[in-house]
C-alpha atoms as a PDB file:
ATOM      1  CA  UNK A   1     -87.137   9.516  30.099  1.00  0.00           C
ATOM      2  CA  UNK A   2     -87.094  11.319  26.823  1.00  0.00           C
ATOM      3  CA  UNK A   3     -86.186  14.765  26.430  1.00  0.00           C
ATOM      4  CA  UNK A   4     -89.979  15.530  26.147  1.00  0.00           C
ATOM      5  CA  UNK A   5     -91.747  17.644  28.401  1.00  0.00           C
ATOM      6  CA  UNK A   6     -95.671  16.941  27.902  1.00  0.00           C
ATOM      7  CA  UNK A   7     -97.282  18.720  30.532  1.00  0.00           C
ATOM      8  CA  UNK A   8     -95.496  22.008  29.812  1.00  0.00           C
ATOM      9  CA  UNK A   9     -97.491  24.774  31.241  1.00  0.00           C
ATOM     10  CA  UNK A  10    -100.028  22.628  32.784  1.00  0.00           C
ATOM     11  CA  UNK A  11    -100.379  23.308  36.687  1.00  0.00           C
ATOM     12  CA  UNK A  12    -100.277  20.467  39.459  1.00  0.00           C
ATOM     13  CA  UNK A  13    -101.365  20.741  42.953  1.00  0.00           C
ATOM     14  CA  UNK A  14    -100.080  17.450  44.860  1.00  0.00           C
ATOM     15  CA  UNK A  15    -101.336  17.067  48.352  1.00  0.00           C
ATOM     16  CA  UNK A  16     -99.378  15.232  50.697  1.00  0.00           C
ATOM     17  CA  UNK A  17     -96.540  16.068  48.655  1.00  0.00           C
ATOM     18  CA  UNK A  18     -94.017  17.031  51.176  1.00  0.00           C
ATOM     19  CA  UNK A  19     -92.236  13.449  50.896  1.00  0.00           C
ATOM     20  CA  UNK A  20     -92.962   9.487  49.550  1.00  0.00           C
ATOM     21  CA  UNK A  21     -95.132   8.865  46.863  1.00  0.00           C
ATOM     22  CA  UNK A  22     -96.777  12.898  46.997  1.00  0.00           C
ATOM     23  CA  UNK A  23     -92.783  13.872  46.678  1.00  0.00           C
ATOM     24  CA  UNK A  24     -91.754  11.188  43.721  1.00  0.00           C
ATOM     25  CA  UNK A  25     -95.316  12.384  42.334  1.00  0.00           C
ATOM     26  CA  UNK A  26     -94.292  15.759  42.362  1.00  0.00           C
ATOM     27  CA  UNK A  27     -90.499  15.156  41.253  1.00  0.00           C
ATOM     28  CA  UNK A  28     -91.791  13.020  38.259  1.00  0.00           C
ATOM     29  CA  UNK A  29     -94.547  15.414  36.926  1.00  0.00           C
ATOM     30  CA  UNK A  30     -92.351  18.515  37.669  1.00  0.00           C
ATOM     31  CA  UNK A  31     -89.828  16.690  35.175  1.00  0.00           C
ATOM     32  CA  UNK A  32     -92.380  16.029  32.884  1.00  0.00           C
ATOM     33  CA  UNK A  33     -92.961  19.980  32.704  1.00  0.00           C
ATOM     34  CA  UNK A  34     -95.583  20.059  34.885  1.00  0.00           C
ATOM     35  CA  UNK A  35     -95.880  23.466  37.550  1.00  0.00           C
ATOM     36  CA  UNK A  36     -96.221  21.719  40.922  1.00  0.00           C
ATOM     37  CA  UNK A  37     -97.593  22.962  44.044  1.00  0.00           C
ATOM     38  CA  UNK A  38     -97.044  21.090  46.975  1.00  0.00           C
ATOM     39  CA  UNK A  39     -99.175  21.104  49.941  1.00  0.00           C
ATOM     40  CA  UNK A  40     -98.570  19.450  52.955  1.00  0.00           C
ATOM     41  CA  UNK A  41     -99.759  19.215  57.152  1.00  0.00           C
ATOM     42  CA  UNK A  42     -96.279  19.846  58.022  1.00  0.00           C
ATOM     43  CA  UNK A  43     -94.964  23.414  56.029  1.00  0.00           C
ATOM     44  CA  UNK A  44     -91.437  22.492  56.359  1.00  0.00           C
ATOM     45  CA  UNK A  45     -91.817  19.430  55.074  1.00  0.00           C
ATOM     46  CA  UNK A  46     -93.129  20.381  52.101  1.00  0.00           C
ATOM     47  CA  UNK A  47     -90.841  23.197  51.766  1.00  0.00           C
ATOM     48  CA  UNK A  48     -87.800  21.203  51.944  1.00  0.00           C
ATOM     49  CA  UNK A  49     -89.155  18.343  49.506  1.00  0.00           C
ATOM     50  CA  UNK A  50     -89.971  21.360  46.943  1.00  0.00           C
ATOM     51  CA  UNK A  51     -86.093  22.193  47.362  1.00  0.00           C
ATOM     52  CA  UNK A  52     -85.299  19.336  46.424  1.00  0.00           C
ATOM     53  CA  UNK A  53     -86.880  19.398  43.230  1.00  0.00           C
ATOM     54  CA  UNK A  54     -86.620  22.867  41.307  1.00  0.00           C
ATOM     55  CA  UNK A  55     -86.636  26.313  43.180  1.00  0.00           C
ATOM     56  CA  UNK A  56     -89.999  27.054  41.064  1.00  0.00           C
ATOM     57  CA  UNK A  57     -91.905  24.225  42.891  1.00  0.00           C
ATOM     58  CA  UNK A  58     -94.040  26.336  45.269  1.00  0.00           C
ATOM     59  CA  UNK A  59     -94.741  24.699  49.193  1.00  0.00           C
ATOM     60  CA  UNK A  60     -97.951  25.436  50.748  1.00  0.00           C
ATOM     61  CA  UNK A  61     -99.013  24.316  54.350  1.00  0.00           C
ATOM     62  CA  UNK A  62    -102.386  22.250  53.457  1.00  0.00           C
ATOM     63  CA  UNK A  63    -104.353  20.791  56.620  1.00  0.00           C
ATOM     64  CA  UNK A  64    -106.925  17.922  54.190  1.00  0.00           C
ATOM     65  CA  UNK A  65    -108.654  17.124  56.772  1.00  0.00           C
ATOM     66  CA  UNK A  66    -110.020  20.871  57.631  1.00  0.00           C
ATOM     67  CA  UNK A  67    -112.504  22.388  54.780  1.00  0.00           C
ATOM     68  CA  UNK A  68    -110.900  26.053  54.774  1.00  0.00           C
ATOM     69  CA  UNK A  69    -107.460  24.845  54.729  1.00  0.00           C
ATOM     70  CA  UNK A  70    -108.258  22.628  51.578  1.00  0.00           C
ATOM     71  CA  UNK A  71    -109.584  25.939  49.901  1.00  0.00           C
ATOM     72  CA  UNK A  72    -107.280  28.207  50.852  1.00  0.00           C
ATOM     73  CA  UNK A  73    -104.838  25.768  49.675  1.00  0.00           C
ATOM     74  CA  UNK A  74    -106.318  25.784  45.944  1.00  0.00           C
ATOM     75  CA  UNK A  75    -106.839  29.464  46.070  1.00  0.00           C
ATOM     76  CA  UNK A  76    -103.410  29.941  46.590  1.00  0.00           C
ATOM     77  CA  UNK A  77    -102.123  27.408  43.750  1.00  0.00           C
ATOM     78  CA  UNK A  78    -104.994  28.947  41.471  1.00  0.00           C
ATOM     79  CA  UNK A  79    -103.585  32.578  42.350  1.00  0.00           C
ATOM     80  CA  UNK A  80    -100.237  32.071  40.666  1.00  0.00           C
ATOM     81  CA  UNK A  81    -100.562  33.041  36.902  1.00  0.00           C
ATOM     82  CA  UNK A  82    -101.991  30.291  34.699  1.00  0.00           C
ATOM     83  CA  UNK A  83    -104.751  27.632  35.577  1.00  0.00           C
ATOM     84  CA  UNK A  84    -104.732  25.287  37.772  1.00  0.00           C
ATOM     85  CA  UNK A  85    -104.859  21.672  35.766  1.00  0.00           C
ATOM     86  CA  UNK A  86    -105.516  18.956  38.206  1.00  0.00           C
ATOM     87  CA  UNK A  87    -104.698  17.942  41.613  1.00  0.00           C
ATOM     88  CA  UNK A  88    -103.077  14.867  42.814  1.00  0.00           C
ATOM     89  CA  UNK A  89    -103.540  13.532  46.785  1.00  0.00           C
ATOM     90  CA  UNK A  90    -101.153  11.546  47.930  1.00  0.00           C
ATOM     91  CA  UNK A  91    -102.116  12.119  51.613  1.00  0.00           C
ATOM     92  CA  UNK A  92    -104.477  10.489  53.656  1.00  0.00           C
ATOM     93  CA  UNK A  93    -108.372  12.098  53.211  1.00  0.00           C
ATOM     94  CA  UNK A  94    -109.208  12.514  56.747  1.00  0.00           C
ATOM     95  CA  UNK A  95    -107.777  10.656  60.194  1.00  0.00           C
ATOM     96  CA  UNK A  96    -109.466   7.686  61.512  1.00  0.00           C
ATOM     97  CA  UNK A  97    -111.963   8.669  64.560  1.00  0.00           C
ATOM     98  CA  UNK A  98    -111.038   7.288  68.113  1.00  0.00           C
ATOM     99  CA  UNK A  99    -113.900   4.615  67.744  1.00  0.00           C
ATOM    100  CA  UNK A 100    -112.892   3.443  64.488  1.00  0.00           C
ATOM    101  CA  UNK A 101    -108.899   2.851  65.915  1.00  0.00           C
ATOM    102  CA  UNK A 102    -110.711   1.155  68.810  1.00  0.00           C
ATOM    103  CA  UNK A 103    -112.556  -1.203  66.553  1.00  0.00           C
ATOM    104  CA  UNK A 104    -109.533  -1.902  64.384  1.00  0.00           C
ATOM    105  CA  UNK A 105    -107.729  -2.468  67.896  1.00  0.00           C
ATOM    106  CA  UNK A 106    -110.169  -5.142  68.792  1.00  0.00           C
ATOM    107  CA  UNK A 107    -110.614  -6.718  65.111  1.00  0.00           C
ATOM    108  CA  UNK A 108    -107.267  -7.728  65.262  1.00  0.00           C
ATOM    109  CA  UNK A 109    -106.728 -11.637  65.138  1.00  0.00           C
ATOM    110  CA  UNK A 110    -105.031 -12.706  68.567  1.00  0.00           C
END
């Protein structure tokens, strides 16, 4: 990668961003010049994979499957100085219900 930094002072909020692709999405826009938040289920998840990119990258605890949690999560990236310029998930939108994993368990070929 060129020395180029394109999305200087744009602002990122990654969900699911605490490790695989929302943690290589967050390493690669953060050195693209991207701000990053991370948000994540598990807080010290994401607070270790922000470590491990650049003390600036801020870790939230983000729950995407609970309404509130979601908001409070932007509210928090939006409260840091400077706008917030997109958001990225990388986690999964909401967990299968128990009679959708039962009907996957019985769709399975033999």
């Amino acid at each position: 990668m060129s020395g180029k930094q394109p999305l200087r002072g744009k602002r990122v909020a990654i969900t699911g961003g605490g490790r695989g692709i929302g943690l290589a999405t967050a390493r690669e826009l953060h050195a693209r010049g991207a701000e990053v938040a991370i948000g994540d289920l598990h807080l010290d998840v994401a607070k270790h994979g922000a470590a491990s990119i650049a003390p600036e990258v801020v870790a939230l605890g983000l729950d995407v499957s609970n309404r509130d949690s979601f908001a409070q999560f932007l509210e928090d990236t939006k409260a840091r100085p400077g706008a917030l310029s997109t958001a990225s998930s990388a986690g999964p939108a909401r967990r299968p219900s128990p009679s959708r994993r039962r009907y996957r368990s019985c769709a399975r070929p033999g």
